[in-house]
Protein backbone atom coordinates (compact mmCIF):
# COMPACT_ATOMS: atom_id res chain seq x y z
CA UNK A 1 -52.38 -41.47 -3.42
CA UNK A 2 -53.13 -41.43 -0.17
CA UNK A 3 -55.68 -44.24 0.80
CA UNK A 4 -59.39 -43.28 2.00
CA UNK A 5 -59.90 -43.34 5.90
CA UNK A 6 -56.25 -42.86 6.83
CA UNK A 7 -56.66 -39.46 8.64
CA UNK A 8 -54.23 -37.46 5.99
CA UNK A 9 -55.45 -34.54 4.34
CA UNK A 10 -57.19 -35.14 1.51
CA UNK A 11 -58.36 -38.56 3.04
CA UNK A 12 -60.58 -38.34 5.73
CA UNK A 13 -63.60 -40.13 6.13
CA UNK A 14 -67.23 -37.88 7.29
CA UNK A 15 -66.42 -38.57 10.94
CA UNK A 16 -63.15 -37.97 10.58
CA UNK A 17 -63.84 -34.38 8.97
CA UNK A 18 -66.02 -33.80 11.93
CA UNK A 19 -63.12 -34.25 14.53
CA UNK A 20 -60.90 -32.28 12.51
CA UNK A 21 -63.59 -29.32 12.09
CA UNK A 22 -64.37 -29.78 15.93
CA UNK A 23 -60.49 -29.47 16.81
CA UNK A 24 -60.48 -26.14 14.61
CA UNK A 25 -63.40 -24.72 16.94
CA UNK A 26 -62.72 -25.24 20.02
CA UNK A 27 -59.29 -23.69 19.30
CA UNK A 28 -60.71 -20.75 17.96
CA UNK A 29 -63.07 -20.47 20.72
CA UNK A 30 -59.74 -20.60 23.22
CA UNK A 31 -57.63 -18.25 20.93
CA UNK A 32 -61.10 -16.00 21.29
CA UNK A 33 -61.59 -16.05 24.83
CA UNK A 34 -58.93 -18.02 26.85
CA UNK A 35 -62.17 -21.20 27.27
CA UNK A 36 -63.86 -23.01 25.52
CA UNK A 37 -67.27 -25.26 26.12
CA UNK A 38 -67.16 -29.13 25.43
CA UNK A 39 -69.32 -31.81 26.21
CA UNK A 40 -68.30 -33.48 29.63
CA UNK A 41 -68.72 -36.64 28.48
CA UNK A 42 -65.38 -35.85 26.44
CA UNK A 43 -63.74 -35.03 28.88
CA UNK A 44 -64.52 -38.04 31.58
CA UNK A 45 -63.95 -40.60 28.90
CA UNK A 46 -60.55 -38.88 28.57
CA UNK A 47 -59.71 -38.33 31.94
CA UNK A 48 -60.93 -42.05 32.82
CA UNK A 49 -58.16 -43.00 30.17
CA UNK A 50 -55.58 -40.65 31.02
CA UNK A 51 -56.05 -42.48 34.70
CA UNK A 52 -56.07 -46.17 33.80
CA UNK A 53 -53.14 -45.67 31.43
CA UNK A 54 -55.15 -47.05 28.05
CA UNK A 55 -54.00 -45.03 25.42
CA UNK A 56 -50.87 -43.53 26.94
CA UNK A 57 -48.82 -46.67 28.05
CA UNK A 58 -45.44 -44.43 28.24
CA UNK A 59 -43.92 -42.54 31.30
CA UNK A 60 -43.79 -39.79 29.16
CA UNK A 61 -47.31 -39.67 27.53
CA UNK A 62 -49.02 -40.85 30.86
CA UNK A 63 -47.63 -37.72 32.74
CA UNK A 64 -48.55 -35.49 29.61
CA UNK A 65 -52.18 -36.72 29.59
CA UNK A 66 -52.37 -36.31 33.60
CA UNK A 67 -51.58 -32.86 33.73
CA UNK A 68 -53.93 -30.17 32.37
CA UNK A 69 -57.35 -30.85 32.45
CA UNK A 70 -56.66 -34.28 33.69
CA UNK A 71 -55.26 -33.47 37.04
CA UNK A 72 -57.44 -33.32 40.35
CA UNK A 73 -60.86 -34.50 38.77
CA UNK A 74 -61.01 -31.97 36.68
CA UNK A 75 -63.55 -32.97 34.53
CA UNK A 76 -65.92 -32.42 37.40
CA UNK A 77 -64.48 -29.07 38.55
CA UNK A 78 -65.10 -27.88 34.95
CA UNK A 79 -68.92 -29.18 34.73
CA UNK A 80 -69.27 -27.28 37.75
CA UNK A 81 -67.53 -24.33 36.28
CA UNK A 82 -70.06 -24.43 32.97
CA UNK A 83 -73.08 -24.95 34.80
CA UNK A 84 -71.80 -21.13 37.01
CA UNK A 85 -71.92 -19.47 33.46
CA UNK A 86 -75.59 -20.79 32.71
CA UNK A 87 -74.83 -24.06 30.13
CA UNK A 88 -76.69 -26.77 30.68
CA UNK A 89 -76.24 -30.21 32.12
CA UNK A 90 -73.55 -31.95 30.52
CA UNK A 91 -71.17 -29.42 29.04
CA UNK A 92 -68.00 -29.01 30.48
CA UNK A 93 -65.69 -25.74 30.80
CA UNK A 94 -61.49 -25.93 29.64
CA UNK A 95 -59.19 -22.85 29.74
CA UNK A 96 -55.85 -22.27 28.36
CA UNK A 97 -54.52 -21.51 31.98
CA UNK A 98 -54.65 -24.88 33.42
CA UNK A 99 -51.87 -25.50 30.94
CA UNK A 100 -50.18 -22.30 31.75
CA UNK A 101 -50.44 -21.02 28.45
CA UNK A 102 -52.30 -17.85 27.45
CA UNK A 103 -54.46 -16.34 24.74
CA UNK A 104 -51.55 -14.03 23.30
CA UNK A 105 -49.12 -16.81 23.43
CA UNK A 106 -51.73 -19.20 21.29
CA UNK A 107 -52.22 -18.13 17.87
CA UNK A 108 -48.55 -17.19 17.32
CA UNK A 109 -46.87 -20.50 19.02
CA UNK A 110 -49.35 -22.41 16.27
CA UNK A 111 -48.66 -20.51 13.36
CA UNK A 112 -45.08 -21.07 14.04
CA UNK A 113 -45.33 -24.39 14.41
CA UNK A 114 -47.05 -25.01 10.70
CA UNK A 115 -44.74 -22.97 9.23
CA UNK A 116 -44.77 -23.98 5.46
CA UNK A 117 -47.31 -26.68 5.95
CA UNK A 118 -51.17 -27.40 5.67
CA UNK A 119 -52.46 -26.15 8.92
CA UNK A 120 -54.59 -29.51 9.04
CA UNK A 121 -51.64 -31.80 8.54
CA UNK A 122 -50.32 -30.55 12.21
CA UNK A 123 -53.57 -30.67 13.50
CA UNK A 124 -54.25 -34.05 12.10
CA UNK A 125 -51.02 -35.52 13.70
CA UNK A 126 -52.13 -34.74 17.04
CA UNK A 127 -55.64 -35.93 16.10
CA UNK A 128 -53.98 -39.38 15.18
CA UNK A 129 -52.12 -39.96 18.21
CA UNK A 130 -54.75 -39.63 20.23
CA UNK A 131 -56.94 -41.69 18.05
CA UNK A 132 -59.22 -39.38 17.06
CA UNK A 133 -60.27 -38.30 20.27
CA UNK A 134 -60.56 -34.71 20.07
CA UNK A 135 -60.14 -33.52 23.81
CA UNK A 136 -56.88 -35.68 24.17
CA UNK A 137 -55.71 -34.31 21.27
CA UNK A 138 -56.08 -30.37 22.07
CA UNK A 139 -54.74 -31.58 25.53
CA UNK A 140 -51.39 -33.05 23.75
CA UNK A 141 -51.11 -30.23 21.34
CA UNK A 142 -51.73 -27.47 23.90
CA UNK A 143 -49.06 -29.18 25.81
CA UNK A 144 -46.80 -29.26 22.91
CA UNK A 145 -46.60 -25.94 22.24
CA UNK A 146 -46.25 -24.91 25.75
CA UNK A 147 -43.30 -27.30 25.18
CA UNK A 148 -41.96 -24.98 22.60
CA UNK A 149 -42.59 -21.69 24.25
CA UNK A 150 -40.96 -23.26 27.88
CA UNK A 151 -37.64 -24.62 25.54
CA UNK A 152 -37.79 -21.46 23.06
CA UNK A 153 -37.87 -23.94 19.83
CA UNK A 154 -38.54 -20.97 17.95
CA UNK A 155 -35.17 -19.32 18.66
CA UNK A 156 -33.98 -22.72 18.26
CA UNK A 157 -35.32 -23.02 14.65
CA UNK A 158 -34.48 -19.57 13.63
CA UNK A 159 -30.98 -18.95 14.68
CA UNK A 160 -28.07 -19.58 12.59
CA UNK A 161 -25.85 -22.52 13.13
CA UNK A 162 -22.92 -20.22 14.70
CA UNK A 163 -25.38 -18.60 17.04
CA UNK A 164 -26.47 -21.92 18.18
CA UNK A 165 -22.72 -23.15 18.83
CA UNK A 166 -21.69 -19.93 20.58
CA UNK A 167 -24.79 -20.61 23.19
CA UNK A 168 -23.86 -24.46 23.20
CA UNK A 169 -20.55 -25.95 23.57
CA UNK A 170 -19.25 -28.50 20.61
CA UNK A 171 -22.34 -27.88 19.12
CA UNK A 172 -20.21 -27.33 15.98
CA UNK A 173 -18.15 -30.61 16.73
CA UNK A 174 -20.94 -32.77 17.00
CA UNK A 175 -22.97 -31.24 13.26
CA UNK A 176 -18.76 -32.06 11.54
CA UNK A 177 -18.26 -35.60 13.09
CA UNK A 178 -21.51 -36.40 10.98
CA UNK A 179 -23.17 -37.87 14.61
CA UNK A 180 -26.73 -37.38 13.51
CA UNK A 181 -27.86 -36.30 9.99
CA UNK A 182 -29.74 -36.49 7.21
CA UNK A 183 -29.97 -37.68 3.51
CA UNK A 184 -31.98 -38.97 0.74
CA UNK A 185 -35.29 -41.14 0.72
CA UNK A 186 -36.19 -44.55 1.62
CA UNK A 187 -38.45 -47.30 -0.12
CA UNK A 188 -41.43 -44.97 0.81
CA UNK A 189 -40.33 -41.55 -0.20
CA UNK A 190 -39.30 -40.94 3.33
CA UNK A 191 -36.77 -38.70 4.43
CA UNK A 192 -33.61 -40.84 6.34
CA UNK A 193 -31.49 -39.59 9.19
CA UNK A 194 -28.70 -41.86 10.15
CA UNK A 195 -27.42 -41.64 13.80
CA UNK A 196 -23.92 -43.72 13.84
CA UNK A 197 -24.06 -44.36 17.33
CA UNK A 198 -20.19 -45.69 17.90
CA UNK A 199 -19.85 -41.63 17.48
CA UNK A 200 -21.46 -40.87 20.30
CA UNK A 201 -19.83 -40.77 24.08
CA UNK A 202 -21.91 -39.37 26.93
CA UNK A 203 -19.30 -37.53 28.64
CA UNK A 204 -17.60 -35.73 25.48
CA UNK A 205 -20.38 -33.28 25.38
CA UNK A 206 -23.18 -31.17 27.53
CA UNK A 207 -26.39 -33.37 27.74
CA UNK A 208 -28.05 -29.54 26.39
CA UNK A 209 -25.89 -29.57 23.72
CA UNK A 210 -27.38 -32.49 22.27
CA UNK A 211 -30.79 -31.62 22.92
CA UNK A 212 -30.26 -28.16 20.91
CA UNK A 213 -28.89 -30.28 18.17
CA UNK A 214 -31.55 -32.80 18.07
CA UNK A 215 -34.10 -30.37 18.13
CA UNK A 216 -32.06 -27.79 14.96
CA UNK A 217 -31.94 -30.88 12.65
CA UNK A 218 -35.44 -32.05 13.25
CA UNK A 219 -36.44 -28.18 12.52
CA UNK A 220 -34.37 -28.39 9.85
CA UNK A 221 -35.93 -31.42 8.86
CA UNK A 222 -39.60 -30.64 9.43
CA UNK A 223 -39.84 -27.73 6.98
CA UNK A 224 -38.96 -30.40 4.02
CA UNK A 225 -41.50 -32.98 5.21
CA UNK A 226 -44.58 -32.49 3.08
CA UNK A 227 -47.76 -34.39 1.89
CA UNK A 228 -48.28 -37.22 1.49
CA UNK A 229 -45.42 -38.42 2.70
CA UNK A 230 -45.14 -37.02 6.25
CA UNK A 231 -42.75 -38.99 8.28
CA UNK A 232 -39.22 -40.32 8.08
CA UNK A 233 -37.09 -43.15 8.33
CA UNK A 234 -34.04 -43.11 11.43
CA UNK A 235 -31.44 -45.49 10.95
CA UNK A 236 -29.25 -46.16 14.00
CA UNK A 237 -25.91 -47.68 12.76
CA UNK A 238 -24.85 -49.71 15.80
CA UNK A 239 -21.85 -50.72 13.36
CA UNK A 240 -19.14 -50.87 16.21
CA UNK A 241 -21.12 -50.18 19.31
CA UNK A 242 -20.23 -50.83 22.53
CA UNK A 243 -21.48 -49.89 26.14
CA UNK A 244 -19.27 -46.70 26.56
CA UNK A 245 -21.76 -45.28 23.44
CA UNK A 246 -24.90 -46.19 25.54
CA UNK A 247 -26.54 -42.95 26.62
CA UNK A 248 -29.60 -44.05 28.32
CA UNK A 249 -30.78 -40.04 29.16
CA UNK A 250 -30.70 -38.99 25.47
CA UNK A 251 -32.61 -42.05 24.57
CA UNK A 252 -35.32 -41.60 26.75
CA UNK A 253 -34.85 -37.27 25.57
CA UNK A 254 -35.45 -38.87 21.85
CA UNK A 255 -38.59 -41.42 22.54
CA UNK A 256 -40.05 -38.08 24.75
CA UNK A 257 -39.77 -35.76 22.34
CA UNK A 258 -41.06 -37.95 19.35
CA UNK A 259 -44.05 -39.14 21.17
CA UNK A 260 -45.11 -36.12 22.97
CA UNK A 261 -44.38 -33.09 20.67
CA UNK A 262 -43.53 -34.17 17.11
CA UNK A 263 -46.35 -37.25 16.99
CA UNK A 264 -46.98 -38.85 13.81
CA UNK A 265 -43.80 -38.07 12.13
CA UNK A 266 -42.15 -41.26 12.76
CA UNK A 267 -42.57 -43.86 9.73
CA UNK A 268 -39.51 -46.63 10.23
CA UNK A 269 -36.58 -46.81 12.50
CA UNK A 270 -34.08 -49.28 12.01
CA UNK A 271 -31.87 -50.60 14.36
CA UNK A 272 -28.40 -51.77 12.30
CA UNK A 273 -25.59 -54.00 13.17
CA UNK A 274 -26.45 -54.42 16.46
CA UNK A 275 -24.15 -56.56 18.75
CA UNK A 276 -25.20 -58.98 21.30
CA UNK A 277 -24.52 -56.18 24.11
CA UNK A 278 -26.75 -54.52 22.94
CA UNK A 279 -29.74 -56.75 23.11
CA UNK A 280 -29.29 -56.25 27.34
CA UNK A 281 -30.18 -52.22 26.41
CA UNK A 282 -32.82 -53.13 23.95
CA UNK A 283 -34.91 -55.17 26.38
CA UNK A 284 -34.62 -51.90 29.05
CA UNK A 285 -35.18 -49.70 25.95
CA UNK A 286 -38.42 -51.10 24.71
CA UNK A 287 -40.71 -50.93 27.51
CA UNK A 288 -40.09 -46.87 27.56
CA UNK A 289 -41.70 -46.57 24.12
CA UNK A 290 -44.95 -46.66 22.80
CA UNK A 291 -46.24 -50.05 21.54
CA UNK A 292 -47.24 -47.47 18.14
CA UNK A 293 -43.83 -46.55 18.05
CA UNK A 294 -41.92 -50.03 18.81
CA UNK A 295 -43.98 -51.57 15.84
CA UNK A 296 -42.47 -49.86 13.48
CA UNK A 297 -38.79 -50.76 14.74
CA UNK A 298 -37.25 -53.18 12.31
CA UNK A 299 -33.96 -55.11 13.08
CA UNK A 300 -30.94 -55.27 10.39
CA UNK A 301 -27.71 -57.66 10.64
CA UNK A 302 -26.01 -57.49 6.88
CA UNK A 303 -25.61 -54.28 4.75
CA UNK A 304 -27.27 -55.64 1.87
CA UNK A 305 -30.27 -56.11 4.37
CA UNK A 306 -30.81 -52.46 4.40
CA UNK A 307 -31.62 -52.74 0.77
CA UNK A 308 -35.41 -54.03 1.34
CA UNK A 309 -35.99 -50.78 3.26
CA UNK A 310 -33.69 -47.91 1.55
CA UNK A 311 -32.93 -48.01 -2.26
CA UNK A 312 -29.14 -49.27 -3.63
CA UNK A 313 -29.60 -45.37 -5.47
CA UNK A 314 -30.05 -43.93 -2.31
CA UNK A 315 -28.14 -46.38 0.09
CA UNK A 316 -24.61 -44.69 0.58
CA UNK A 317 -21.84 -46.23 -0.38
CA UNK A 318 -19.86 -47.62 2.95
CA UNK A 319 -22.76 -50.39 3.32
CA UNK A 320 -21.92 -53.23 0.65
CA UNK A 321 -24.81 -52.45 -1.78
CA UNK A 322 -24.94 -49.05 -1.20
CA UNK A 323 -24.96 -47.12 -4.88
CA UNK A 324 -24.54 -43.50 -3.52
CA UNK A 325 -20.85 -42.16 -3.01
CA UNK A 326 -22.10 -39.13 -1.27
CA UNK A 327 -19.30 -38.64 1.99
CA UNK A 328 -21.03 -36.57 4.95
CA UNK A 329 -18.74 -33.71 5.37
CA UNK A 330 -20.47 -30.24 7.33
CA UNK A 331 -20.77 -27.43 5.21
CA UNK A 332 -20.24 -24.50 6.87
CA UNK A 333 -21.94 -20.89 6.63
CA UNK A 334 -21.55 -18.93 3.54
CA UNK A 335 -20.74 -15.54 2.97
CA UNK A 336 -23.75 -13.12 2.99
CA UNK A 337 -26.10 -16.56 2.98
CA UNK A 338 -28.25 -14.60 5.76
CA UNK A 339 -28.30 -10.94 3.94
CA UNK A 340 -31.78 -10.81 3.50
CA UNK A 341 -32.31 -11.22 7.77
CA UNK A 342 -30.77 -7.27 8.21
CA UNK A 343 -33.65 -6.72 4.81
CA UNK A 344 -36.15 -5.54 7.42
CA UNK A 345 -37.99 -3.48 5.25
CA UNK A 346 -38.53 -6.32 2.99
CA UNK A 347 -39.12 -8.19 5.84
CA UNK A 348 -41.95 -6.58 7.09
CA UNK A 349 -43.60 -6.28 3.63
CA UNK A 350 -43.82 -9.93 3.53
CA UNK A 351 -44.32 -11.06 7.08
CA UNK A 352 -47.51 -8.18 6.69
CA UNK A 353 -48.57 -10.81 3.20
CA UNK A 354 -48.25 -14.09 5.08
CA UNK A 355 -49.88 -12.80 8.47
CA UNK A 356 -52.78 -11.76 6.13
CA UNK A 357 -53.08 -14.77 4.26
CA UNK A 358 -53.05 -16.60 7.89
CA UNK A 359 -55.97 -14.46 9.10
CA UNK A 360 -58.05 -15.16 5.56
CA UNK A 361 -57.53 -18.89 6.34
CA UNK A 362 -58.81 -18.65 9.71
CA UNK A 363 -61.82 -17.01 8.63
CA UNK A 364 -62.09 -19.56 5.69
CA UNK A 365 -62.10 -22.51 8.03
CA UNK A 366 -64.51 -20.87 10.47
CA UNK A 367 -66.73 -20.66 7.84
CA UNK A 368 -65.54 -24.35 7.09
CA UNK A 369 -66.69 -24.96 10.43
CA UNK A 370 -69.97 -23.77 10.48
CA UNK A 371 -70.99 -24.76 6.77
CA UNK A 372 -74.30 -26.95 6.91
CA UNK A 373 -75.05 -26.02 10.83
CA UNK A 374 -77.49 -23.23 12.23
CA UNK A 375 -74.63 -21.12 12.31
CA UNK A 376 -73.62 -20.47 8.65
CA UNK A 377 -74.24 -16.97 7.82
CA UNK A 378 -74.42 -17.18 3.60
CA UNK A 379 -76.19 -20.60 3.42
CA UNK A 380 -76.13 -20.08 -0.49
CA UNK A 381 -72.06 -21.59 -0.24
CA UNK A 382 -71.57 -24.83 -0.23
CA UNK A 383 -69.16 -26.90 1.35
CA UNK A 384 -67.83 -28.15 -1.95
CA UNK A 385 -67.06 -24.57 -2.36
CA UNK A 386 -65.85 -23.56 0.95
CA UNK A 387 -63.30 -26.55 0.46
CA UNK A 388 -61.70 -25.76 -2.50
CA UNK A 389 -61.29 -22.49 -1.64
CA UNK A 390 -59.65 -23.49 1.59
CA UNK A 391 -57.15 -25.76 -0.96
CA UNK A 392 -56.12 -23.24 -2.80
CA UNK A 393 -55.56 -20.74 0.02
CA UNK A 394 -53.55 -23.21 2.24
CA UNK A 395 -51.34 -23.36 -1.18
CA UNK A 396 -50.82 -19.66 -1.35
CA UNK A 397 -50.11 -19.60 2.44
CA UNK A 398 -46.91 -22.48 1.73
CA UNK A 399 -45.91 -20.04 -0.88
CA UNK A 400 -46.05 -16.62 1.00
CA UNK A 401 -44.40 -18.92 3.89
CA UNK A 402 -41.10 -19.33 1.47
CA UNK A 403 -40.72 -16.21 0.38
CA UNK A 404 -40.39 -15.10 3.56
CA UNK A 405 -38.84 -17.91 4.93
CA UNK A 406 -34.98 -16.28 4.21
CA UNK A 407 -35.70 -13.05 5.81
CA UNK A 408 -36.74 -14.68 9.42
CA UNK A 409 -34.91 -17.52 9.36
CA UNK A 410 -31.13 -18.28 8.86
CA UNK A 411 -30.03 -20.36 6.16
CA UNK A 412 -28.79 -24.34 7.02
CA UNK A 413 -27.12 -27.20 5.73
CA UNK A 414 -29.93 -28.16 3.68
CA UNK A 415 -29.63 -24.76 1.81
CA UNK A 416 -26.29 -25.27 1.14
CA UNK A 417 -26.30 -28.19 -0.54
CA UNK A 418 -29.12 -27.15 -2.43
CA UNK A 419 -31.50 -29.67 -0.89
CA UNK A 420 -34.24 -27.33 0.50
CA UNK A 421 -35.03 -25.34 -2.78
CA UNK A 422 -36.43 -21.77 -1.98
CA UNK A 423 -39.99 -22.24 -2.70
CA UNK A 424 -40.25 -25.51 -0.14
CA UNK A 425 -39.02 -28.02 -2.29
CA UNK A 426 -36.80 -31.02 -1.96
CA UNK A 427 -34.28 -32.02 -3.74
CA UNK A 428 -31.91 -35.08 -3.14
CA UNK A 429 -29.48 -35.80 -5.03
CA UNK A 430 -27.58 -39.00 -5.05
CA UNK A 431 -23.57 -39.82 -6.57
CA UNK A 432 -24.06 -43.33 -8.73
């Protein structure tokens, strides 16, 4: 159960529920019309702390919150720009342009991105990095996604592991050597992806190569994260490091990418083994990430250490303590696993069910929206009942999201092993 006030679905306090429903209007306004009206005191207190740093200590964050609507005093250029079109003093006007994105792009680049989640849980992320702060949190988002339209993640998410090593050298080497992947739970139900680091030489690969792979897994990896346990658990083995591993560029690609477009889905990293060389790279490390994100780095000498955050069940086998005999080995792609992708009839029938199930949610949580302001149109339905509605359609929109999930996207790893069942369950199994 997840605790009252924490800003998960199913948890949020009144005020909380408010940012959340204000988040969901002002994007439909912008899907509607390209802008969208806030009040400019939103926007200066963001701007002011976009500008002073508070709230986005990082390089990376601290040039995401400048740009946009942050950039060249914008919060006065867009008072300026409501008070042309008649609102009144105070209210402040934001379009989709000064992030380069555009209303045709919106609605499918965030429909993508839930994919077989509860539209409010990836809304909610965003909403928690930015500490509730709903301006700063459309700004990240917005930024986000143009993130994924500028790097194509969706061709990155929906391509089949051959595709993606014919466009990317050793892509294929790098998924067999068992670099970077993922298995089981930890303590807190938490997926765990080990990175064994002494693996890793800067030089033996394209520096794009590993940023297509880091993005696949965590694709891979995000369609099996579900409530209430949203985040996971990295582990990087330093078992055997030494400087020639150190690859300062794909760190700083990792913290980037973590903080600014996939917030809120780290729970625990754990650094293991490390030498004393590497406590020299830790101390330039740390001040590139987010104090957020560095509190929830914990350090490990001994195997058995590992223990008090991973269970023995689930621990594998080469650390002492470790119950699991599971041995990473890459499966590779099955005959006819991606039949149902040349199924376009079949296709289309169910892409046609989701996409209307997507537009009956939308119209659900505008309703949502405006329940118990001057705005509702059948004041005879409560909120109680707009709400559990909204439940039980977000459930039927998971489900209509699996059964199409094999026609638009190519089977994976996950698959294989019969981890990622086909109606968007997990399930781990572990060698005792």
């Amino acid at each position: 159960m997840t605790p009252p006030g924490t800003g998960y679905i199913d948890s949020l306090t009144p005020d909380q529920t408010a940012v959340l429903k204000e988040v969901w209007s002002i994007i439909f306004h912008i899907a509607d019309s390209g802008e969208a009206i806030v009040p400019a005191d939103m926007m200066r207190e963001v701007e002011k702390e976009a500008l002073s740093g508070q709230g986005a200590q990082t390089p990376t964050v601290q040039a995401a919150a400048k740009a946009g609507w942050f950039s060249g005093n914008k919060s006065v250029q867009a008072e300026e720009a409501a008070k042309a079109e008649g609102y009144g003093t105070g209210m402040a006007k934001i379009s989709l342009e000064d992030l380069g994105l555009s209303v045709d792009k919106l609605r499918p680049i965030l429909w993508d991105n839930v994919m077989g989640d509860h539209p409010d849980a990836l809304l909610l992320r965003f909403i928690r990095a930015r500490k509730w702060n709903t301006i700063n949190a459309l700004s990240m988002m917005f930024k986000a996604f143009k993130w994924r339209l500028d790097e194509d993640i969706p061709a990155v998410k929906y391509s089949s592991d051959a595709q993606l090593n014919d466009q990317n050298p050793k892509f294929f080497e790098q998924l067999e050597m068992g670099k970077f992947y993922i298995k089981g739970t930890d303590v807190e139900n938490r997926m765990v992806a080990y990175l064994n680091v002494r693996l890793h030489h800067p030089s033996d690969q394209p520096p794009k190569t590993l940023e297509k792979l880091t993005i696949y897994v965590m694709e891979c990896g995000r369609v099996m994260v579900e409530h209430p346990v949203e985040t996971v658990c990295l582990v990087f083995d330093l078992t055997g490091f030494s400087l020639s591993n150190m690859d300062f560029a794909m760190v700083r690609y990792l913290i980037s990418i973590f903080e600014a477009y996939y917030p809120e889905s780290l729970g625990r990293i754990i650094v293991h083994g490390a030498p004393f060389v590497f406590w020299g790279v830790w101390k330039i490390i740390q001040p590139w990430m987010d104090p957020v994100v560095a509190s929830k780095v914990r350090f490990t000498r001994k195997d058995q250490d590992l223990l008090e955050y991973i269970p023995a069940e689930h621990l594998p086998a080469r650390y002492k303590g470790g119950l699991d005999k599971y041995e990473y080995k890459y499966i590779h792609a099955q005959e006819g696993e991606n039949a149902h992708m040349a199924d376009t009839a079949t296709k289309d029938r169910l892409v046609a069910e989701w996409k209307a199930l997507m537009w009956k949610f939308e119209a659900l949580t505008r309703e949502w929206v405006q329940v118990g302001t001057e705005k509702q149109v059948d004041v005879e339905r409560t909120e109680e009942v707009v709400v559990k509605e909204r439940t039980e359609l977000a459930k039927e929109l998971k489900a209509a999201y699996f059964r199409m999930d094999p026609y638009i996207r190519a089977r994976n790893l996950f698959h294989r092993q019969g981890v990622a069942l086909p109606d968007g369950g997990v399930k781990w199994t572990y060698v005792n």
